[in-house]
C-alpha atoms as a PDB file:
ATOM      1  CA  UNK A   1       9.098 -52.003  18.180  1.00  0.00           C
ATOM      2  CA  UNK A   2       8.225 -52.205  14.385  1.00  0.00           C
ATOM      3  CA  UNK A   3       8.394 -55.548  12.614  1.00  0.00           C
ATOM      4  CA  UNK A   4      11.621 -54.455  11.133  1.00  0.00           C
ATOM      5  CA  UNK A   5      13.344 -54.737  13.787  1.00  0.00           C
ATOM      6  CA  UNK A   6      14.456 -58.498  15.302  1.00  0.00           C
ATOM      7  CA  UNK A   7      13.922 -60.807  12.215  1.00  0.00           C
ATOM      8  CA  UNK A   8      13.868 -63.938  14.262  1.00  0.00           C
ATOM      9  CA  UNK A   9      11.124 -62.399  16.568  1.00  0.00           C
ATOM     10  CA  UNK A  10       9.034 -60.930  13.377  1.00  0.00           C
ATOM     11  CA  UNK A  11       9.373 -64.668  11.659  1.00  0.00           C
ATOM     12  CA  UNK A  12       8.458 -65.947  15.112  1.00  0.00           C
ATOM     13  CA  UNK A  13       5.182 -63.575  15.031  1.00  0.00           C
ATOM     14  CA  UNK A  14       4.012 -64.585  11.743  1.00  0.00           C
ATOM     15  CA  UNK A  15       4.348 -68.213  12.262  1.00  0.00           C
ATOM     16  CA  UNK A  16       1.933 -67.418  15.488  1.00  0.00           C
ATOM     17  CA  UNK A  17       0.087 -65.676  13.571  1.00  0.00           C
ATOM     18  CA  UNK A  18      -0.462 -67.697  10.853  1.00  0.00           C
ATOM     19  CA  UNK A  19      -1.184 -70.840  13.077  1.00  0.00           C
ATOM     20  CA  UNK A  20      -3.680 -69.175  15.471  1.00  0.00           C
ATOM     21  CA  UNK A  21      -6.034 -67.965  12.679  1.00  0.00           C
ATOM     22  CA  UNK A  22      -4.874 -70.371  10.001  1.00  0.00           C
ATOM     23  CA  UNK A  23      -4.786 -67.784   7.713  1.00  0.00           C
ATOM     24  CA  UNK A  24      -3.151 -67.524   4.368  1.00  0.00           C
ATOM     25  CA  UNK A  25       0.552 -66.002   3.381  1.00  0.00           C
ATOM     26  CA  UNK A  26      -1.318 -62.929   1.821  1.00  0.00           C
ATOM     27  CA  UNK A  27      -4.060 -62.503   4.589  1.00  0.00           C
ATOM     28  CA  UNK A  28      -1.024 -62.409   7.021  1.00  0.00           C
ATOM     29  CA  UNK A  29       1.021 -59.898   4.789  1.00  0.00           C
ATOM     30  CA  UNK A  30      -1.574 -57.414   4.826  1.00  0.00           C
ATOM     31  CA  UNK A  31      -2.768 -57.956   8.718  1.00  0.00           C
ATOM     32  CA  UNK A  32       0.844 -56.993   9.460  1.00  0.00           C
ATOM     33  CA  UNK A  33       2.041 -54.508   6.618  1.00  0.00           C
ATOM     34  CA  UNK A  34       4.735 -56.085   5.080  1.00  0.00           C
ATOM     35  CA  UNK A  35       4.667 -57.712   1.542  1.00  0.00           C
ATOM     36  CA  UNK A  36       3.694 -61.577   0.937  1.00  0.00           C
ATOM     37  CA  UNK A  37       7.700 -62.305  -0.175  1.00  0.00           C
ATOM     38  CA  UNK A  38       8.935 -60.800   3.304  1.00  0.00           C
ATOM     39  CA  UNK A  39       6.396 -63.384   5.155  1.00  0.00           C
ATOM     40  CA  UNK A  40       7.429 -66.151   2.834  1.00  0.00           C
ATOM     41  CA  UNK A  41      10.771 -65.604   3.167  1.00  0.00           C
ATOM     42  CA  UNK A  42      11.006 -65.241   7.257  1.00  0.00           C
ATOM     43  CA  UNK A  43       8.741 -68.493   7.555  1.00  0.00           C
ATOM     44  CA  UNK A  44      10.482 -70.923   5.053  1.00  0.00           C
ATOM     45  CA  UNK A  45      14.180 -69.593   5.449  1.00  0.00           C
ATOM     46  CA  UNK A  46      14.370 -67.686   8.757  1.00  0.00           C
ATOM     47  CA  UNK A  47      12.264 -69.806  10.938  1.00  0.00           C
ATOM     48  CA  UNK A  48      13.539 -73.161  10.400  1.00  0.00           C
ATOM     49  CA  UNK A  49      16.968 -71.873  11.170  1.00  0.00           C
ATOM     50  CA  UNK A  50      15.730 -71.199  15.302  1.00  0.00           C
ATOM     51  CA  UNK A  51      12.458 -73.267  15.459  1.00  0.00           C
ATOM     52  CA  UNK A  52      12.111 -75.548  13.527  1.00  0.00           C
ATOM     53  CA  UNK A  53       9.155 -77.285  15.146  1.00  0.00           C
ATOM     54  CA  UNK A  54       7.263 -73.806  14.908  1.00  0.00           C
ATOM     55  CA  UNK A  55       8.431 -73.979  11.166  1.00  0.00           C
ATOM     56  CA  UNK A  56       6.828 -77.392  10.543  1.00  0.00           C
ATOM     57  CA  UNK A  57       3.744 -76.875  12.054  1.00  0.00           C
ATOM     58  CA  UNK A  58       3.277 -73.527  10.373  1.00  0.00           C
ATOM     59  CA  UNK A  59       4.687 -75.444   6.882  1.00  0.00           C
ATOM     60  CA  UNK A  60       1.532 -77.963   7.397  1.00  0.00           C
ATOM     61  CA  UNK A  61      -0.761 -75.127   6.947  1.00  0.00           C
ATOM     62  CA  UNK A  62       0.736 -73.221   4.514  1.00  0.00           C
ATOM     63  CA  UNK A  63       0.508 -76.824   2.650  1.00  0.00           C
ATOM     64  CA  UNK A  64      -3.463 -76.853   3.156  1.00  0.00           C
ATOM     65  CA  UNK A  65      -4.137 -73.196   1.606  1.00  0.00           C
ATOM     66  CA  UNK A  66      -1.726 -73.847  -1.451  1.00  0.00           C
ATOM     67  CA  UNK A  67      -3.809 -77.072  -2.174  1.00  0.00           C
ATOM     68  CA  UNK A  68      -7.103 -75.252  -1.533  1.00  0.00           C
ATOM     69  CA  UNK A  69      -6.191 -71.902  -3.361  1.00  0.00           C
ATOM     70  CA  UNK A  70      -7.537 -73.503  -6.483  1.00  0.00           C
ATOM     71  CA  UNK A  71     -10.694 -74.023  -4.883  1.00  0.00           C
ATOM     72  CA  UNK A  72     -10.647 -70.657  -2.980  1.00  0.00           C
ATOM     73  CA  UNK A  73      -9.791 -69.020  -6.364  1.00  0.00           C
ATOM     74  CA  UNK A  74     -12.807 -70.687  -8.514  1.00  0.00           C
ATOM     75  CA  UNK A  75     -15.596 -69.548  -5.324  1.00  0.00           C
ATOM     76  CA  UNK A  76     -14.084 -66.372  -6.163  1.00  0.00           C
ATOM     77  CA  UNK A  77     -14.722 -65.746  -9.715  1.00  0.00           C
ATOM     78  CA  UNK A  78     -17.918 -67.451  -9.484  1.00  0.00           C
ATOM     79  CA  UNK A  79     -18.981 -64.780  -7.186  1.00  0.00           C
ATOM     80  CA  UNK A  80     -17.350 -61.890  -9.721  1.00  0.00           C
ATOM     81  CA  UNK A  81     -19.553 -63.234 -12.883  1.00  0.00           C
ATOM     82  CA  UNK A  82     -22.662 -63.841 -10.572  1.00  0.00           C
ATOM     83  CA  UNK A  83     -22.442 -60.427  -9.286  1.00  0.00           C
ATOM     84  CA  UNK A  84     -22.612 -61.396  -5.880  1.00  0.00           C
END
């Protein structure tokens, strides 16, 4: 079954996802082929409507990469101008 199919299930999947590899809302769009809105949207709207403690585990690291994108962001373009 495609990820279009059972919302719930998909939102449950990228939570899993997400948590297992602590991986970022775009890293997770792309593993999975869907855009970084869709993931957004099942994880903070879908998923705390049917599990909510999967939501706010998944919401803590979600948290973490938005305060380190910044950070994430600057190793990046440091690397583009070095030529790394």
């Amino acid at each position: 079954m495609g990820l279009k199919g059972n919302m719930e299930e998909r939102a449950e999947r990228l939570a899993l996802y997400i948590l297992e590899n602590r991986t970022t809302v775009r890293a997770t769009a792309q593993k999975f082929g869907i855009s970084k809105s869709t993931v957004h949207k099942d994880i903070s709207e879908r998923l705390p409507q049917f599990n909510r403690a999967l939501f706010l585990q998944v919401k803590q690291i979600l948290e973490e990469n938005k305060a380190e994108r910044h950070i994430r962001g600057g190793i990046a373009t440091r690397k583009k101008y070095k030529g790394v």
